[in-house]
N, C-alpha and C. Protein backbone atom coordinates (compact mmCIF):
# COMPACT_ATOMS: atom_id res chain seq x y z
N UNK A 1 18.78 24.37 -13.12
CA UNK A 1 19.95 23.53 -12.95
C UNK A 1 19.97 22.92 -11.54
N UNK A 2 19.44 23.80 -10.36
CA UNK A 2 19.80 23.53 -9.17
C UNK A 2 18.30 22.47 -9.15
N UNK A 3 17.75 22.57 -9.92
CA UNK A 3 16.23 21.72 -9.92
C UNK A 3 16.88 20.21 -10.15
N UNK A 4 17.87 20.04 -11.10
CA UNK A 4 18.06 19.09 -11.75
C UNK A 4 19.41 17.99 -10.71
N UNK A 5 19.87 18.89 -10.35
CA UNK A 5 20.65 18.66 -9.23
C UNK A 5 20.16 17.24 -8.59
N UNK A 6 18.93 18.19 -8.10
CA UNK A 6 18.02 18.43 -6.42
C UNK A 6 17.23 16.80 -6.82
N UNK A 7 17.04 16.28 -7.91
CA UNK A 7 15.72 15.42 -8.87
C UNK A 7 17.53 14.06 -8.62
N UNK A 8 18.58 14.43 -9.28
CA UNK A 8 19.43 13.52 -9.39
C UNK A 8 19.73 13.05 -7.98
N UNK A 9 19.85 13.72 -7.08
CA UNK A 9 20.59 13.45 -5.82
C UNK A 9 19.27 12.57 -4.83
N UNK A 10 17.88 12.88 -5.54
CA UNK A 10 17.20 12.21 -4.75
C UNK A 10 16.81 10.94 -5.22
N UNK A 11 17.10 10.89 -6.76
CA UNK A 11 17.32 9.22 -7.23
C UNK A 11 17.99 8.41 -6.66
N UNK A 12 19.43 8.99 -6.55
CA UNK A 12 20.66 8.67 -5.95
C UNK A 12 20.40 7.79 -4.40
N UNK A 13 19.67 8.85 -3.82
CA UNK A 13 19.81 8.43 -1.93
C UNK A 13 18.63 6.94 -2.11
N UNK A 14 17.55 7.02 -3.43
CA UNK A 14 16.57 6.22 -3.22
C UNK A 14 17.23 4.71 -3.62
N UNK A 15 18.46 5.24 -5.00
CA UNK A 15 18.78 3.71 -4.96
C UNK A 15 19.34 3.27 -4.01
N UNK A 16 20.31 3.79 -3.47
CA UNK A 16 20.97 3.71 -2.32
C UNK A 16 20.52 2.64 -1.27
N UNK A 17 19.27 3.36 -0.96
CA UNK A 17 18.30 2.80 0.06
C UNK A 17 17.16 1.75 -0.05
N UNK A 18 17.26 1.48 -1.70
CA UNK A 18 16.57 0.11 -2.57
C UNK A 18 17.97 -0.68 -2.10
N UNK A 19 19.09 -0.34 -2.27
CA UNK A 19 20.13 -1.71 -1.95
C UNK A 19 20.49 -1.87 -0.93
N UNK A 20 20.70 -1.01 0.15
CA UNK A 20 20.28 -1.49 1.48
C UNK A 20 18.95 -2.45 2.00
N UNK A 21 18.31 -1.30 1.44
CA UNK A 21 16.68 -2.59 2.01
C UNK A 21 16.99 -4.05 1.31
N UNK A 22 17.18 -4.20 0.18
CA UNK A 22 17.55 -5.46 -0.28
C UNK A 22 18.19 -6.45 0.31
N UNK A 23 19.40 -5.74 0.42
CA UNK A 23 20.13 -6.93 1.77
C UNK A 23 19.94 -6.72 2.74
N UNK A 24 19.25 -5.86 3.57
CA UNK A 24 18.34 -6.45 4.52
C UNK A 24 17.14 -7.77 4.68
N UNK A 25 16.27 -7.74 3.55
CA UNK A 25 15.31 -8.29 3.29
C UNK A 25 16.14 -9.89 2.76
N UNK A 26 17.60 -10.06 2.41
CA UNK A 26 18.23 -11.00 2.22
C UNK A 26 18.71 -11.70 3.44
N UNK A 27 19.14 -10.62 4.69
CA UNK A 27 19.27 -11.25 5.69
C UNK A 27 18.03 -12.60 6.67
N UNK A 28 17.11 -11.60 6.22
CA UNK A 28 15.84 -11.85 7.21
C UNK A 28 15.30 -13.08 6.60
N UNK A 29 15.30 -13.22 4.76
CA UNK A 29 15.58 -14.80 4.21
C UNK A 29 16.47 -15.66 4.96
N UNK A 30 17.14 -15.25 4.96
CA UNK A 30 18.67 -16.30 5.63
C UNK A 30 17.87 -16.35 7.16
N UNK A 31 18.10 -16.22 7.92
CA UNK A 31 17.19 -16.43 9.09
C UNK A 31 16.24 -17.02 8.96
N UNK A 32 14.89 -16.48 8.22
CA UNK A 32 13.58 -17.00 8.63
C UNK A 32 13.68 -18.76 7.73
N UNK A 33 14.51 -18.76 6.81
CA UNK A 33 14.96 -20.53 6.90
C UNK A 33 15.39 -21.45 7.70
N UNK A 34 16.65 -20.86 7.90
CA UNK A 34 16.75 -21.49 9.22
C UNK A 34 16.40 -21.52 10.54
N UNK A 35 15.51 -20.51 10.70
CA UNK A 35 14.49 -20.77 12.15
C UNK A 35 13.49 -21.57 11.82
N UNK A 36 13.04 -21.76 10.32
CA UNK A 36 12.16 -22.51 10.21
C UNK A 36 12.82 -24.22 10.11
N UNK A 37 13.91 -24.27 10.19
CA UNK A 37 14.68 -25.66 10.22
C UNK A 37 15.16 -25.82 11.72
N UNK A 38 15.34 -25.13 12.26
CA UNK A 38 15.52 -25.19 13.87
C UNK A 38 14.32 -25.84 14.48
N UNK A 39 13.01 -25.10 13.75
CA UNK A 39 12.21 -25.30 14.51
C UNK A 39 11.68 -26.89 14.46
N UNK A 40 12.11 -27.69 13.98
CA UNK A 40 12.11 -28.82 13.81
C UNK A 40 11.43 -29.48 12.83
N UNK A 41 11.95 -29.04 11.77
CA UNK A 41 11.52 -28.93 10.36
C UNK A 41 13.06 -29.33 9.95
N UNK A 42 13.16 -30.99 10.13
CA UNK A 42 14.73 -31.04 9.96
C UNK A 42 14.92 -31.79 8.52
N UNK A 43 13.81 -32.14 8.11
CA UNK A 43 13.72 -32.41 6.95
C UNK A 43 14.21 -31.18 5.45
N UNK A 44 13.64 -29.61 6.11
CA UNK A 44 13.96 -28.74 5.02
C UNK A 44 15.14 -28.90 5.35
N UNK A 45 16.30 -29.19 6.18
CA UNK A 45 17.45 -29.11 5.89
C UNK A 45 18.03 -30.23 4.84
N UNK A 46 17.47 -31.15 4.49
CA UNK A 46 17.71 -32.00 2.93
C UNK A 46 17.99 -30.98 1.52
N UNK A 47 15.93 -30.22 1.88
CA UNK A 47 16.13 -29.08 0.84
C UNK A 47 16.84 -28.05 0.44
N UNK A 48 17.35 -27.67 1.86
CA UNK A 48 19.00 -26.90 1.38
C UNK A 48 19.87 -27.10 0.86
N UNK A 49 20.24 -28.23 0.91
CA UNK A 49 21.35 -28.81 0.64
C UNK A 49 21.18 -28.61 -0.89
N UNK A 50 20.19 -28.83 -2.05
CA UNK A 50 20.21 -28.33 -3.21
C UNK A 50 20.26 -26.93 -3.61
N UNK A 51 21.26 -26.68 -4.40
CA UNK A 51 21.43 -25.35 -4.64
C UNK A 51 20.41 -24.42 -5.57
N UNK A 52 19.19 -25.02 -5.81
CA UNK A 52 18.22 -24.04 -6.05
C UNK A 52 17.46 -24.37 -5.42
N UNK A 53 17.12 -24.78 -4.13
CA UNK A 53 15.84 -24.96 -3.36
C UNK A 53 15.70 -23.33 -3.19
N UNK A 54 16.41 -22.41 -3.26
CA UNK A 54 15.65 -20.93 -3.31
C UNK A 54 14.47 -20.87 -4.38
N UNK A 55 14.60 -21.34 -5.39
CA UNK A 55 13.71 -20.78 -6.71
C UNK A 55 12.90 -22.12 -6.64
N UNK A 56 12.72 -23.09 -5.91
CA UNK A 56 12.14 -24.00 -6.07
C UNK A 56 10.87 -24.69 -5.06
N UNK A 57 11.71 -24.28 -3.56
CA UNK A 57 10.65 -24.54 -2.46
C UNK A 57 9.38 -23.42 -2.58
N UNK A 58 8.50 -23.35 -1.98
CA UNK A 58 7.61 -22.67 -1.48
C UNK A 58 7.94 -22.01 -0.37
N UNK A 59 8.53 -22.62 0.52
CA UNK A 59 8.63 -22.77 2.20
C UNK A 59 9.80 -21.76 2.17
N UNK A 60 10.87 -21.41 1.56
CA UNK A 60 12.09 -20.66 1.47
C UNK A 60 10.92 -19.01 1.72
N UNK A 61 11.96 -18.78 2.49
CA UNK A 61 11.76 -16.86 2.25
C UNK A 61 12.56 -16.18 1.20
N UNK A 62 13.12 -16.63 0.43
CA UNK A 62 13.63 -16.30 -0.55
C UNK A 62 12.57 -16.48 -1.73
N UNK A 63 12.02 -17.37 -1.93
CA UNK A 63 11.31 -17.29 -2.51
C UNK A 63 9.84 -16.36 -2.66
N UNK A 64 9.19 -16.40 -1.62
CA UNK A 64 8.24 -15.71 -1.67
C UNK A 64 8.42 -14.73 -1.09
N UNK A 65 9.50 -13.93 -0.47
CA UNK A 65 9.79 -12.09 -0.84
C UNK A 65 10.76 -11.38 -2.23
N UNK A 66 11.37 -12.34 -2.62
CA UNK A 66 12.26 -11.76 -3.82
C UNK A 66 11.66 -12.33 -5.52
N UNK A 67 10.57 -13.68 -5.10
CA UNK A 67 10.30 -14.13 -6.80
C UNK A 67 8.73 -14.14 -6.79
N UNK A 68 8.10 -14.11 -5.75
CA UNK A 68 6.91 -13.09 -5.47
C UNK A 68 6.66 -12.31 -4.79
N UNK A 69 7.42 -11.55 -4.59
CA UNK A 69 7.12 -10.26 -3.92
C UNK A 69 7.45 -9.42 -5.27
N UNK A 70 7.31 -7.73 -4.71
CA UNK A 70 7.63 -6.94 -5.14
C UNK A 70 8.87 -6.84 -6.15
N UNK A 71 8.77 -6.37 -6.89
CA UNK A 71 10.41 -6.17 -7.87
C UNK A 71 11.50 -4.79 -7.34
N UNK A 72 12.08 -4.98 -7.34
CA UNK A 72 13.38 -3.77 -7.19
C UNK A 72 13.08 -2.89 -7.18
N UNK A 73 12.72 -2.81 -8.48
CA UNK A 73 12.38 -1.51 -9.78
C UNK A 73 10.86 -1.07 -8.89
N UNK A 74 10.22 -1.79 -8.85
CA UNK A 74 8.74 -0.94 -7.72
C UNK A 74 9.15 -0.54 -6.71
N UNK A 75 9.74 -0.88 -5.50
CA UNK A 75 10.54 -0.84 -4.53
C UNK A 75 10.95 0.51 -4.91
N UNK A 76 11.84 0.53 -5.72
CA UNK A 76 12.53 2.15 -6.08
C UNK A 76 11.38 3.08 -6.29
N UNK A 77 10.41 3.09 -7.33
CA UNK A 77 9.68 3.81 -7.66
C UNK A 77 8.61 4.35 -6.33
N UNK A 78 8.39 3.17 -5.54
CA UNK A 78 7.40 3.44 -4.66
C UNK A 78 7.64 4.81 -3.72
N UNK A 79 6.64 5.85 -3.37
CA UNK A 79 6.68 6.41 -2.48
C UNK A 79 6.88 5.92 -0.87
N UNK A 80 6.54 4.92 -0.67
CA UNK A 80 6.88 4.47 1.12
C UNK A 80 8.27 4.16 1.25
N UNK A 81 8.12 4.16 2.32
CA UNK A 81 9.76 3.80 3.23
C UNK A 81 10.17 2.65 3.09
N UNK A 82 10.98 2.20 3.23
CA UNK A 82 12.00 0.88 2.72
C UNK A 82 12.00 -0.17 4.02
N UNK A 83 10.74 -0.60 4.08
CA UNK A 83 10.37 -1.54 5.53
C UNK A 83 9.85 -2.43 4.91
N UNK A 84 10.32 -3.90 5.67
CA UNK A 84 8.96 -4.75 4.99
C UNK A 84 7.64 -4.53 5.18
N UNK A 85 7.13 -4.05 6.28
CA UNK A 85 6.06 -3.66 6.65
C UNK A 85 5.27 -2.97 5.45
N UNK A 86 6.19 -2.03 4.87
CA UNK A 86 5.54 -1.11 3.48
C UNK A 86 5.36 -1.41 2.43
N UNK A 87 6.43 -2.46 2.41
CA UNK A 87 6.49 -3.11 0.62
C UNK A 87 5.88 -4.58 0.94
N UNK A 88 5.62 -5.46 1.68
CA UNK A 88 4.99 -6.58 1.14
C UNK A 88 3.61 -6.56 1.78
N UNK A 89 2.83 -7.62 1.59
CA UNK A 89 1.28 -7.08 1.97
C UNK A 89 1.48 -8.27 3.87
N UNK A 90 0.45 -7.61 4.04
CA UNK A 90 0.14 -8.20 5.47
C UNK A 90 0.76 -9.62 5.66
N UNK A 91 -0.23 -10.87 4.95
CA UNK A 91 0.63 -12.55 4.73
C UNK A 91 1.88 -12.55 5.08
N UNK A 92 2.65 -11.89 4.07
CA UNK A 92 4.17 -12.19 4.42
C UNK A 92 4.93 -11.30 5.86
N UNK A 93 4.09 -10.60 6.35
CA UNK A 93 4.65 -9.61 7.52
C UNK A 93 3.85 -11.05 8.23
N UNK A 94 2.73 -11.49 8.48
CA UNK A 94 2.18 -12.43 9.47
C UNK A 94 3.79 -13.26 9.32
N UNK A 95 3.43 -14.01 8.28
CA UNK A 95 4.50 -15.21 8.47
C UNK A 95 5.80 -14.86 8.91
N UNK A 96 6.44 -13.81 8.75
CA UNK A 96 7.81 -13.64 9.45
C UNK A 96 8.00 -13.25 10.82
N UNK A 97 7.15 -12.32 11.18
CA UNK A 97 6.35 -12.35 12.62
C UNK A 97 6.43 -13.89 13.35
N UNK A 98 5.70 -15.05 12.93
CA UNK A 98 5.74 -15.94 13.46
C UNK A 98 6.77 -16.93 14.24
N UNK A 99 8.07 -16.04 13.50
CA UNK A 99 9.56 -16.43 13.99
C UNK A 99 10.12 -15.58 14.50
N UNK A 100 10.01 -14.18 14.54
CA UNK A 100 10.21 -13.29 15.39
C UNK A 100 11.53 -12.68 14.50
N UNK A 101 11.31 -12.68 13.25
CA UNK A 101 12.53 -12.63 12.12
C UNK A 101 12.47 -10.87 12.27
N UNK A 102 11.34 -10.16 12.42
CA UNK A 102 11.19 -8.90 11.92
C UNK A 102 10.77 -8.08 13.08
């Protein structure tokens, strides 16, 4: 029983810490767009202005950490720690690096 406990409570802390990391990894989208529109890329600010340039640009960090990256559900399952560093591969740690997002 105390096994079963011990198995629930550590699901528990992992989702927990899948939805934290999430909106973390939502923040660091929100940023690494607009540093990339600061940086004088004043044109992607057109592409914002449409309300799915998330699912549509390339260039969005929304896009390529949440609709190619990793899924939730792996994220949860995975044994590593809840860093981008752990869950996406090198590429996307370079490119956010490059703005100083992470």
């Amino acid at each position: 029983m105390i096994a079963i406990y011990l198995i629930l409570g550590l699901l528990v802390i992992r989702g927990i810490e899948t939805y934290y990391f999430i909106r973390r990894v939502s923040k660091v989208c929100y940023k690494y767009d607009w540093a990339l529109v600061n940086d004088g890329n004043e044109l992607l600010l057109l592409d914002m202005v449409d309300e799915d340039y998330i699912m549509k640009k390339e260039w969005s960090a929304y896009n390529f950490l949440f609709l190619k990256g990793p899924s939730p559900l792996s994220m949860f399952l995975s044994f590593k720690s809840m860093t981008i560093e752990n869950q996406y591969n090198n590429k996307v740690v370079d490119r956010l690096k490059n703005y100083e997002i992470i």
